[in-house]
C-alpha atoms as a PDB file:
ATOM      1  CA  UNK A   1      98.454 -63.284 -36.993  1.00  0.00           C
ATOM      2  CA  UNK A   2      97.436 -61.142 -33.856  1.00  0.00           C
ATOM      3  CA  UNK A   3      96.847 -62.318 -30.592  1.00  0.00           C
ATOM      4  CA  UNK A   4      93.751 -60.448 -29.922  1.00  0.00           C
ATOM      5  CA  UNK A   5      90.604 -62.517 -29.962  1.00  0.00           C
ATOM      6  CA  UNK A   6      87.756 -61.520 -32.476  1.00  0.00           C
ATOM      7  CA  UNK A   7      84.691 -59.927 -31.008  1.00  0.00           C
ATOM      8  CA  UNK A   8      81.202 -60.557 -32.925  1.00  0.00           C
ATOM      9  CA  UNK A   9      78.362 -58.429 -33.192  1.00  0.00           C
ATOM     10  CA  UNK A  10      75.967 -58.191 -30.227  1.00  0.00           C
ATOM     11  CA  UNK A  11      73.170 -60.389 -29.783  1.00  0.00           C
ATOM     12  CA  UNK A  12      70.149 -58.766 -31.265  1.00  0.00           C
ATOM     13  CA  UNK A  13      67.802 -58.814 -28.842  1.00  0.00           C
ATOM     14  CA  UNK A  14      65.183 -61.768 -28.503  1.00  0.00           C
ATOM     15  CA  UNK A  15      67.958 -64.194 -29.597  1.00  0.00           C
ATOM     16  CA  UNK A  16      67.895 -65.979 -26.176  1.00  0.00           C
ATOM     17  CA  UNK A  17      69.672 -63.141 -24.577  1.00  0.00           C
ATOM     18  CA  UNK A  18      68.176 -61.945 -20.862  1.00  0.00           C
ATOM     19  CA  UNK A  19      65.867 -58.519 -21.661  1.00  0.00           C
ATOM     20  CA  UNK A  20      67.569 -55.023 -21.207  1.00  0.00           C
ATOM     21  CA  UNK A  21      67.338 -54.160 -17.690  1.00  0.00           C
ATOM     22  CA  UNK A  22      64.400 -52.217 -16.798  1.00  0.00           C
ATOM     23  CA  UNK A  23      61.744 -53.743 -19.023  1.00  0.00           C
ATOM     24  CA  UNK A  24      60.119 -56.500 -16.857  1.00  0.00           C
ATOM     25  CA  UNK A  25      60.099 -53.375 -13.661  1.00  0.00           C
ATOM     26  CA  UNK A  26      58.157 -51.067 -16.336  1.00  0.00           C
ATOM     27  CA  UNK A  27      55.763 -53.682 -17.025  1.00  0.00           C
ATOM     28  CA  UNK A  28      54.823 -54.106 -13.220  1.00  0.00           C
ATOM     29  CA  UNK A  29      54.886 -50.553 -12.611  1.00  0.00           C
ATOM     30  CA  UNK A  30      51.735 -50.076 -15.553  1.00  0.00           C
ATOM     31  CA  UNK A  31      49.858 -52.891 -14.234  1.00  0.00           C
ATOM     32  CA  UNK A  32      50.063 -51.910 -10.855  1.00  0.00           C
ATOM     33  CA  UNK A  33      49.074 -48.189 -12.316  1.00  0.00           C
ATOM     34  CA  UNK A  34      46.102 -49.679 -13.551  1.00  0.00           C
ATOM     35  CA  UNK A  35      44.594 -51.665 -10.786  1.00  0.00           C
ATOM     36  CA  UNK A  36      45.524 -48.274  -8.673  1.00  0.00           C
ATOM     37  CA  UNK A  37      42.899 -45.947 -11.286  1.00  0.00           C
ATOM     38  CA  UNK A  38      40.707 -49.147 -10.634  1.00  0.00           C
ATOM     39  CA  UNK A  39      40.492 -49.232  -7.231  1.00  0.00           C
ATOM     40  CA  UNK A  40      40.579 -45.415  -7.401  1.00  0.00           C
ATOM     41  CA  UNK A  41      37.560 -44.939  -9.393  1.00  0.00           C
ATOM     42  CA  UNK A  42      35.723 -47.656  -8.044  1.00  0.00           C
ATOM     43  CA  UNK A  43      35.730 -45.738  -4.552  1.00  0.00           C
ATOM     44  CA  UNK A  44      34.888 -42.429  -6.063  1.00  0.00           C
ATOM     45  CA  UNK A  45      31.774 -44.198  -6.931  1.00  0.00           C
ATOM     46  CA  UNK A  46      30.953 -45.318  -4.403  1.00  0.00           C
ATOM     47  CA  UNK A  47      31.340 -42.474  -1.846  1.00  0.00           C
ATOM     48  CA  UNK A  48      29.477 -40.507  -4.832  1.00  0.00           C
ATOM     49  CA  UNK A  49      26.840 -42.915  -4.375  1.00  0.00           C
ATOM     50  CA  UNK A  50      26.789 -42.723  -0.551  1.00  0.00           C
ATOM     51  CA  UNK A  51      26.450 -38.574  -0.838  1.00  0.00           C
ATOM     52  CA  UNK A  52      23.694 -38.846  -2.869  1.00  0.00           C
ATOM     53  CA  UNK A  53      22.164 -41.945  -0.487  1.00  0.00           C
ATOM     54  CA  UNK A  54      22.611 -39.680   2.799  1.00  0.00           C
ATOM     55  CA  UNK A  55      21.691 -35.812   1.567  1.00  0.00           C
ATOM     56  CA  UNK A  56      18.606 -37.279  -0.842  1.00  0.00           C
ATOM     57  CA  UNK A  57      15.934 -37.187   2.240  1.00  0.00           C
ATOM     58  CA  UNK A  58      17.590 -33.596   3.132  1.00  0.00           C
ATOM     59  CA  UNK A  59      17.389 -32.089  -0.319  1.00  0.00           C
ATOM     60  CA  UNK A  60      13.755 -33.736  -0.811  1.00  0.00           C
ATOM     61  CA  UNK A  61      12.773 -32.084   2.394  1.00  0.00           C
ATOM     62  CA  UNK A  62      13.915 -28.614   1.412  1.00  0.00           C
ATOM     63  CA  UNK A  63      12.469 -29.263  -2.089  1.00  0.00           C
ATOM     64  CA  UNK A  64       9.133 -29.959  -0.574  1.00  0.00           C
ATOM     65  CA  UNK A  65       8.976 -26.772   1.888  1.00  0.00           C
ATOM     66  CA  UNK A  66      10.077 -24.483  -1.149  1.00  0.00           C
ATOM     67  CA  UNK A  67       7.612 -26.146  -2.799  1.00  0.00           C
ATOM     68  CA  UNK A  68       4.947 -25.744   0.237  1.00  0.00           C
ATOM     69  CA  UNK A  69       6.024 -22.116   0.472  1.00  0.00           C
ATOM     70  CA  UNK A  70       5.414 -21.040  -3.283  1.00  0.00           C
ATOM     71  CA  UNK A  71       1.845 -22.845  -3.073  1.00  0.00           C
ATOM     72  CA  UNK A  72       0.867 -20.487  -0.441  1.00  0.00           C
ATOM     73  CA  UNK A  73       2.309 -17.397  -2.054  1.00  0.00           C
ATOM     74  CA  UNK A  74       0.585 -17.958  -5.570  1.00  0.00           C
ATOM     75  CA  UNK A  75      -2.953 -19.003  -4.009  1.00  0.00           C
ATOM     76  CA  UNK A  76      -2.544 -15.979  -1.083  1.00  0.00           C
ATOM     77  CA  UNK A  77      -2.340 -18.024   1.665  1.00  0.00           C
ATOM     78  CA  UNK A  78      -5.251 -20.550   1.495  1.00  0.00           C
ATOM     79  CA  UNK A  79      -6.452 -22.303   4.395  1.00  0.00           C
ATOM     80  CA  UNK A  80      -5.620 -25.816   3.162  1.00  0.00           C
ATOM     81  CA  UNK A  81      -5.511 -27.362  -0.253  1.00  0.00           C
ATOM     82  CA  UNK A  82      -5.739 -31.156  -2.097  1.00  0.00           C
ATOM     83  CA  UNK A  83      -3.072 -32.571  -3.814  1.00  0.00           C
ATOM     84  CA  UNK A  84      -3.995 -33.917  -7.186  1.00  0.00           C
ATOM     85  CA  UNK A  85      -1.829 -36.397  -9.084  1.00  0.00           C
ATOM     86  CA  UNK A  86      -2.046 -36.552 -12.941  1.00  0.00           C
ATOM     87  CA  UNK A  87      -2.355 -40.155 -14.032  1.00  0.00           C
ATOM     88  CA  UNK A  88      -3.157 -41.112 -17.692  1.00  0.00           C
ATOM     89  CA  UNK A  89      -4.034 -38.091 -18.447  1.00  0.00           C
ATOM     90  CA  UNK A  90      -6.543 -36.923 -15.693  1.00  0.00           C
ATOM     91  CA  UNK A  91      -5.970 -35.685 -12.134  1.00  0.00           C
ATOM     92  CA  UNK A  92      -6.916 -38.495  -9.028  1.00  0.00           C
ATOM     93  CA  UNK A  93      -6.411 -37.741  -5.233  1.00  0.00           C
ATOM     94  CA  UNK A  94      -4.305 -40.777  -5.229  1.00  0.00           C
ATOM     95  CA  UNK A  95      -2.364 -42.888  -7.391  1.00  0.00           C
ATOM     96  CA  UNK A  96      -3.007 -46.575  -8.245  1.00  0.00           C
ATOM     97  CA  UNK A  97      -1.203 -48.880  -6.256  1.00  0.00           C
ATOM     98  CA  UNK A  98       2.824 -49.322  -7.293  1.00  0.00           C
ATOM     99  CA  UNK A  99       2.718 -46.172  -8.523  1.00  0.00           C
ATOM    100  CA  UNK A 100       5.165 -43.906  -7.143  1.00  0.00           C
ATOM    101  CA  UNK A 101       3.935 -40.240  -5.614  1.00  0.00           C
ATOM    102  CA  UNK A 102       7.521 -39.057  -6.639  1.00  0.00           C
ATOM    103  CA  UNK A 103       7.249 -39.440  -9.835  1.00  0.00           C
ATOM    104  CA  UNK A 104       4.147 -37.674 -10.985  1.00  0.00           C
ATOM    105  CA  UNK A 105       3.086 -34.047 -11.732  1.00  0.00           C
ATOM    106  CA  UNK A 106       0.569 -32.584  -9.391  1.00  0.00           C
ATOM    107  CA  UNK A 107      -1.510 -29.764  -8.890  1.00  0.00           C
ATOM    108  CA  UNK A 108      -2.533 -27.904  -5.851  1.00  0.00           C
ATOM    109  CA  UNK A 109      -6.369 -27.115  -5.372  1.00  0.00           C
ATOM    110  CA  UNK A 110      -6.114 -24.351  -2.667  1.00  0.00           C
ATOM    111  CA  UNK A 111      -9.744 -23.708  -0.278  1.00  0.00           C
ATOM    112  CA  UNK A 112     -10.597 -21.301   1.770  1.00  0.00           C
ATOM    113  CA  UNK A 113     -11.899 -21.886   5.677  1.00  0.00           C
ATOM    114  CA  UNK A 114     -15.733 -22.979   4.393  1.00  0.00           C
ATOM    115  CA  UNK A 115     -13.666 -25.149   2.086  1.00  0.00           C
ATOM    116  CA  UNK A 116     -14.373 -23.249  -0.846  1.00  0.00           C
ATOM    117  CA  UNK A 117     -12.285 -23.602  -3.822  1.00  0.00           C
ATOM    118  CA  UNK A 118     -10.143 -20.105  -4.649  1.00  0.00           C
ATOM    119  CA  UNK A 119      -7.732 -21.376  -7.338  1.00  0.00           C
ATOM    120  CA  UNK A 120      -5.031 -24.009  -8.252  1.00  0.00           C
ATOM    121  CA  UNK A 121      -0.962 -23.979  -8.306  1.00  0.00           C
ATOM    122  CA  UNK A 122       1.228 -25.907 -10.451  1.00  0.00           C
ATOM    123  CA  UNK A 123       4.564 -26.336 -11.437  1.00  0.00           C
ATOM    124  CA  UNK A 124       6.018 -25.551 -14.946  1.00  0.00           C
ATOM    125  CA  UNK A 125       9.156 -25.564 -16.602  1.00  0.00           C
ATOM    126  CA  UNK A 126      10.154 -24.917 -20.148  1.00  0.00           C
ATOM    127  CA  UNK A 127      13.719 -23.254 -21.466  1.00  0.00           C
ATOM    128  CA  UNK A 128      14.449 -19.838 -20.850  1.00  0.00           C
ATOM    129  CA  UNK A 129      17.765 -17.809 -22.089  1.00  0.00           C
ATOM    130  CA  UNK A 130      20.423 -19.997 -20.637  1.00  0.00           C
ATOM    131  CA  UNK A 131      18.490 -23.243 -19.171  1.00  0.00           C
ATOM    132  CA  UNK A 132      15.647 -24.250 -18.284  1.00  0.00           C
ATOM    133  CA  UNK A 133      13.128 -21.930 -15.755  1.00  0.00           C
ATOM    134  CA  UNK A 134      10.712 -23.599 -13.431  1.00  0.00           C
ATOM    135  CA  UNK A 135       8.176 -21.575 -11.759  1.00  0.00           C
ATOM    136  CA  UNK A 136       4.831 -22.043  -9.434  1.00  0.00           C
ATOM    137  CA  UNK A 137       1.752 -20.470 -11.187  1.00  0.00           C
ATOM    138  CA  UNK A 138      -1.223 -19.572  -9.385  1.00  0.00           C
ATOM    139  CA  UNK A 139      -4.670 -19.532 -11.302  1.00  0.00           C
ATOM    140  CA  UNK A 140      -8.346 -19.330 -11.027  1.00  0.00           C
ATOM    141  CA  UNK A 141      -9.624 -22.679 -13.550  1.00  0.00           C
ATOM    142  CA  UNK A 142     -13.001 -20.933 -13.958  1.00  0.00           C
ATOM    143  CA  UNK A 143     -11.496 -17.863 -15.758  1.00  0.00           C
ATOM    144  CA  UNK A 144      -7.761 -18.382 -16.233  1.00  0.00           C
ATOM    145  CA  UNK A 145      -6.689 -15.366 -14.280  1.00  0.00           C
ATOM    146  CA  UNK A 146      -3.660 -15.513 -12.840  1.00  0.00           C
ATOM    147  CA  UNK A 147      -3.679 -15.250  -8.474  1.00  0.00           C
ATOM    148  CA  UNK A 148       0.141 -14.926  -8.721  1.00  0.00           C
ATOM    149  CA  UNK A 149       3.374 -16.532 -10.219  1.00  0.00           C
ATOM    150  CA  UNK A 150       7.102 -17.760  -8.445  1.00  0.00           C
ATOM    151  CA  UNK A 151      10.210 -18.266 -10.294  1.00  0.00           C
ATOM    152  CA  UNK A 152      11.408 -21.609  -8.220  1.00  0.00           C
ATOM    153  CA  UNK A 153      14.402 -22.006 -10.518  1.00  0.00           C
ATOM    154  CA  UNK A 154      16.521 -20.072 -12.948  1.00  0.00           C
ATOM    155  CA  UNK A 155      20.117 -19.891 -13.930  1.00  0.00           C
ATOM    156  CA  UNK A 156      19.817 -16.487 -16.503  1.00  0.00           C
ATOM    157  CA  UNK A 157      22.236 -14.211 -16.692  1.00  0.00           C
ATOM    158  CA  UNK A 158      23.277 -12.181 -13.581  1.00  0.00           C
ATOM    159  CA  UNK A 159      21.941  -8.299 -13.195  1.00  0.00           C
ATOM    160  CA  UNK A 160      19.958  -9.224 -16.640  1.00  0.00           C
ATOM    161  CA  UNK A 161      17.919 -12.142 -16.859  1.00  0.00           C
ATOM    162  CA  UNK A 162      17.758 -13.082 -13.298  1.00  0.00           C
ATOM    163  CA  UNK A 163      15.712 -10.019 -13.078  1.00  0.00           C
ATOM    164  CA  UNK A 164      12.850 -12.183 -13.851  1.00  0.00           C
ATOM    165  CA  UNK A 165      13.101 -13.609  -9.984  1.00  0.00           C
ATOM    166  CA  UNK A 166      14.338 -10.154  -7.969  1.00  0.00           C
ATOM    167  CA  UNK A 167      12.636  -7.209 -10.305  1.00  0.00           C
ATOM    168  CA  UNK A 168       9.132  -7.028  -7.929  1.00  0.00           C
ATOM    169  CA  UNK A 169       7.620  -4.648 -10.793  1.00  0.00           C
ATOM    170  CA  UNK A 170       7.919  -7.513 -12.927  1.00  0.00           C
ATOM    171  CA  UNK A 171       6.522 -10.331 -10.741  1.00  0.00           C
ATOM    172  CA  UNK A 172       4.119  -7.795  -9.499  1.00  0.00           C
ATOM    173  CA  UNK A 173       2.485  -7.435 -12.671  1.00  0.00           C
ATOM    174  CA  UNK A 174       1.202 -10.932 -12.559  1.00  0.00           C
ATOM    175  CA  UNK A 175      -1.906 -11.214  -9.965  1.00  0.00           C
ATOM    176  CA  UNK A 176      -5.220 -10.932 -11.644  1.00  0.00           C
ATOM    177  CA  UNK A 177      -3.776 -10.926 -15.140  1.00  0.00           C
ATOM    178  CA  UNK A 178      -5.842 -12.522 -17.727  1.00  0.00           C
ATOM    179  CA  UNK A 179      -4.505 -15.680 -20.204  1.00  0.00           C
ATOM    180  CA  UNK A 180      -3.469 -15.604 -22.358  1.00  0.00           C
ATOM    181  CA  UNK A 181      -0.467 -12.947 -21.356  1.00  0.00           C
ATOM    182  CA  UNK A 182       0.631 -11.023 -24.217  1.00  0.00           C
ATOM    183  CA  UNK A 183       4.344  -9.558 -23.637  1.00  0.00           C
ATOM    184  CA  UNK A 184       4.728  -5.599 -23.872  1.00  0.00           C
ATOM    185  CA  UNK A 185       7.820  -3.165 -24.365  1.00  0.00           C
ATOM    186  CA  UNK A 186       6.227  -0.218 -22.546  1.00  0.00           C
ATOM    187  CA  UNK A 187       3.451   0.113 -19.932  1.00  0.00           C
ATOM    188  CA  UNK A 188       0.561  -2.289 -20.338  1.00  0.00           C
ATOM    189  CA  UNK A 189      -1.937   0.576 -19.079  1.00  0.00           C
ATOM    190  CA  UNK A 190      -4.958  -1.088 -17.911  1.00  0.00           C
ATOM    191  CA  UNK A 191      -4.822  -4.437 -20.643  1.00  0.00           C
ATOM    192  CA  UNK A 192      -6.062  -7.164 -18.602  1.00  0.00           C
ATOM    193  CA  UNK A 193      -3.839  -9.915 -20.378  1.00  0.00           C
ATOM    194  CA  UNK A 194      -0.755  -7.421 -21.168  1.00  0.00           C
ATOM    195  CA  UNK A 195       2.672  -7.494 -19.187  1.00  0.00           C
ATOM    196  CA  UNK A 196       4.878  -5.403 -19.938  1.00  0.00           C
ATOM    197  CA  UNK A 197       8.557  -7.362 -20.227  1.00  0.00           C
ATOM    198  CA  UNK A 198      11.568  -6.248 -18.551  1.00  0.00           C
ATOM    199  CA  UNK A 199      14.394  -3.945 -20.617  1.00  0.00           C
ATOM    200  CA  UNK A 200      17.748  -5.933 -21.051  1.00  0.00           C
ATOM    201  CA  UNK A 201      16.147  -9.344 -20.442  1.00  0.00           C
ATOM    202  CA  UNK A 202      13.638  -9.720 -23.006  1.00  0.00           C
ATOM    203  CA  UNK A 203      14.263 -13.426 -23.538  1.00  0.00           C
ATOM    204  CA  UNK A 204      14.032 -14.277 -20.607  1.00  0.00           C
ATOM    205  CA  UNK A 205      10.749 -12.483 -19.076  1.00  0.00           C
ATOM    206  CA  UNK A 206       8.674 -13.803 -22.473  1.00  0.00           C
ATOM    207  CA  UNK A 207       9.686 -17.015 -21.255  1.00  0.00           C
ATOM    208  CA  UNK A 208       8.027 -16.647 -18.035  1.00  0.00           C
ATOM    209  CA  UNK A 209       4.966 -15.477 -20.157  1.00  0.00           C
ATOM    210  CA  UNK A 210       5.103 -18.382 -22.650  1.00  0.00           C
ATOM    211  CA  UNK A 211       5.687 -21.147 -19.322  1.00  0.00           C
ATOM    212  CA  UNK A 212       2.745 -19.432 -17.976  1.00  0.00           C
ATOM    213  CA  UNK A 213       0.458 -19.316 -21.030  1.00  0.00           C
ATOM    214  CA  UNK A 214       1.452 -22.922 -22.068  1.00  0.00           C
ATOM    215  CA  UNK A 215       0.872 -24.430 -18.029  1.00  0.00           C
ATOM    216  CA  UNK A 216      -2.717 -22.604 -17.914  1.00  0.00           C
ATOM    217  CA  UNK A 217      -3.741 -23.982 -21.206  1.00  0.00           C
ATOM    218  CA  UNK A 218      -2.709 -27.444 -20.182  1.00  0.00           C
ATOM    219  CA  UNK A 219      -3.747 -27.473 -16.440  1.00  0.00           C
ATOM    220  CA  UNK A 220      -7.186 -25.597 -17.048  1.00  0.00           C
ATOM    221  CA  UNK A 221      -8.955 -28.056 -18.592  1.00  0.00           C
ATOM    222  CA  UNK A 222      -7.919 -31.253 -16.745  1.00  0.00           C
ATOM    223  CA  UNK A 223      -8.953 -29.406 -13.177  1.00  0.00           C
ATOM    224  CA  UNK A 224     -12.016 -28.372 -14.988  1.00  0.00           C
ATOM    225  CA  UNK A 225     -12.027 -32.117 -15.432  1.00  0.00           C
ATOM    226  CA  UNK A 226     -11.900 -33.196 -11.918  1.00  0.00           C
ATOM    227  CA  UNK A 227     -14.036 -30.909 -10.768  1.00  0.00           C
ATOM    228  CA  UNK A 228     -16.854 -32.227 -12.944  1.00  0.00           C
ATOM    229  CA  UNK A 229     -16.244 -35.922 -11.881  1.00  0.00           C
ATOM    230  CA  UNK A 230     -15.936 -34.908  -8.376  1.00  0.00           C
ATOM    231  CA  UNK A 231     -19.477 -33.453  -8.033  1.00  0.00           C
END
């Protein structure tokens, strides 16, 4: 017989054997990953929240004077002019109690000095090439002729479609125009309702006519509205 002593098999492990080193540190090390992303994420929401919570009255501010600003290009500088809110379907000089300002579309009914109305501005915004354009359209409700129109926001495509905002022969064409526009290729001539669209960005400047065509046709007949009530 030898001497030497017999060795067995190693234990598998999970017989009662202590766990390979290493796999009780690994198991700290993910949970303390995870409570890191936690705490992580939790802050990044918060100072996203805190952002928002200190530039909101700065961004509404600037929204409001850009706002101000196109009112008084589209109407050609009126005196003064009411703000009308459109509630349930019809336009009020104030909303009911509870009901936030913010939240509700509004038109601009601009006067001259003897308080005279000259026309009314309002905001529209429909899809254009790439998103959505928004623009301030200036009209008389009587006749539907256009007093002027302001792209306010547009993301089209650069040297192309963003003509529709720095091209002045195409946002010149606009005052005194007569709804509904009809979109052109070559030189409208003297067409009361034609405007003749820009080469390169078609999409995009018959949008601007189809926002404008569509906000008229809406926003006519509800100030028509107000001003019979208001007599």
């Amino acid at each position: 017989m030898s001497g030497h002593a017999h060795h067995g098999p190693p234990a598998a492990p999970g017989s009662g054997s202590a766990p390979p080193e290493g796999v009780e540190r690994k198991s700290v090390a993910s949970w303390k990953l995870l409570l890191t992303l936690a705490v992580a994420g939790g802050a990044s929401g918060l100072l996203v929240v805190l952002v928002y919570l200190i530039t909101r009255p700065a961004i509404e501010r600037f929204a409001g004077q850009r706002e101000e600003s196109a009112v008084r290009e589209v109407l050609k500088a009126p005196v003064r002019w009411d703000t009308l809110y459109l509630v349930s379907g019809a336009l009020v000089t104030a909303p009911p109690a509870g009901v936030e300002r913010s939240g509700l579309e509004r038109a601009y009914l601009g006067r001259d000095g003897d308080g005279k109305q000259i026309g009314v501005a309002v905001t529209a915004k429909e899809p254009g090439f790439q998103e959505e354009l928004e623009l301030m359209i200036g009209f008389d409700p009587a006749t539907g002729a256009l007093s002027g129109m302001k792209v306010l926001d547009q993301k089209e495509t650069p040297g192309l479609g963003d003509k529709i905002e720095r091209d002045s022969g195409f946002t010149g064409q606009f005052p005194g125009r007569a709804t509904p526009l009809v979109g052109v290729k070559g030189a409208p001539g003297s067409a009361p309702d034609k405007v003749q669209t820009i080469t390169g960005a078609t999409i995009s400047s018959r949008a601007v006519i189809r926002i404008i065509n569509h906000a008229v046709a809406r926003w006519r007949p509800l100030v028509e509205a107000y001003a019979r009530g208001a007599r």
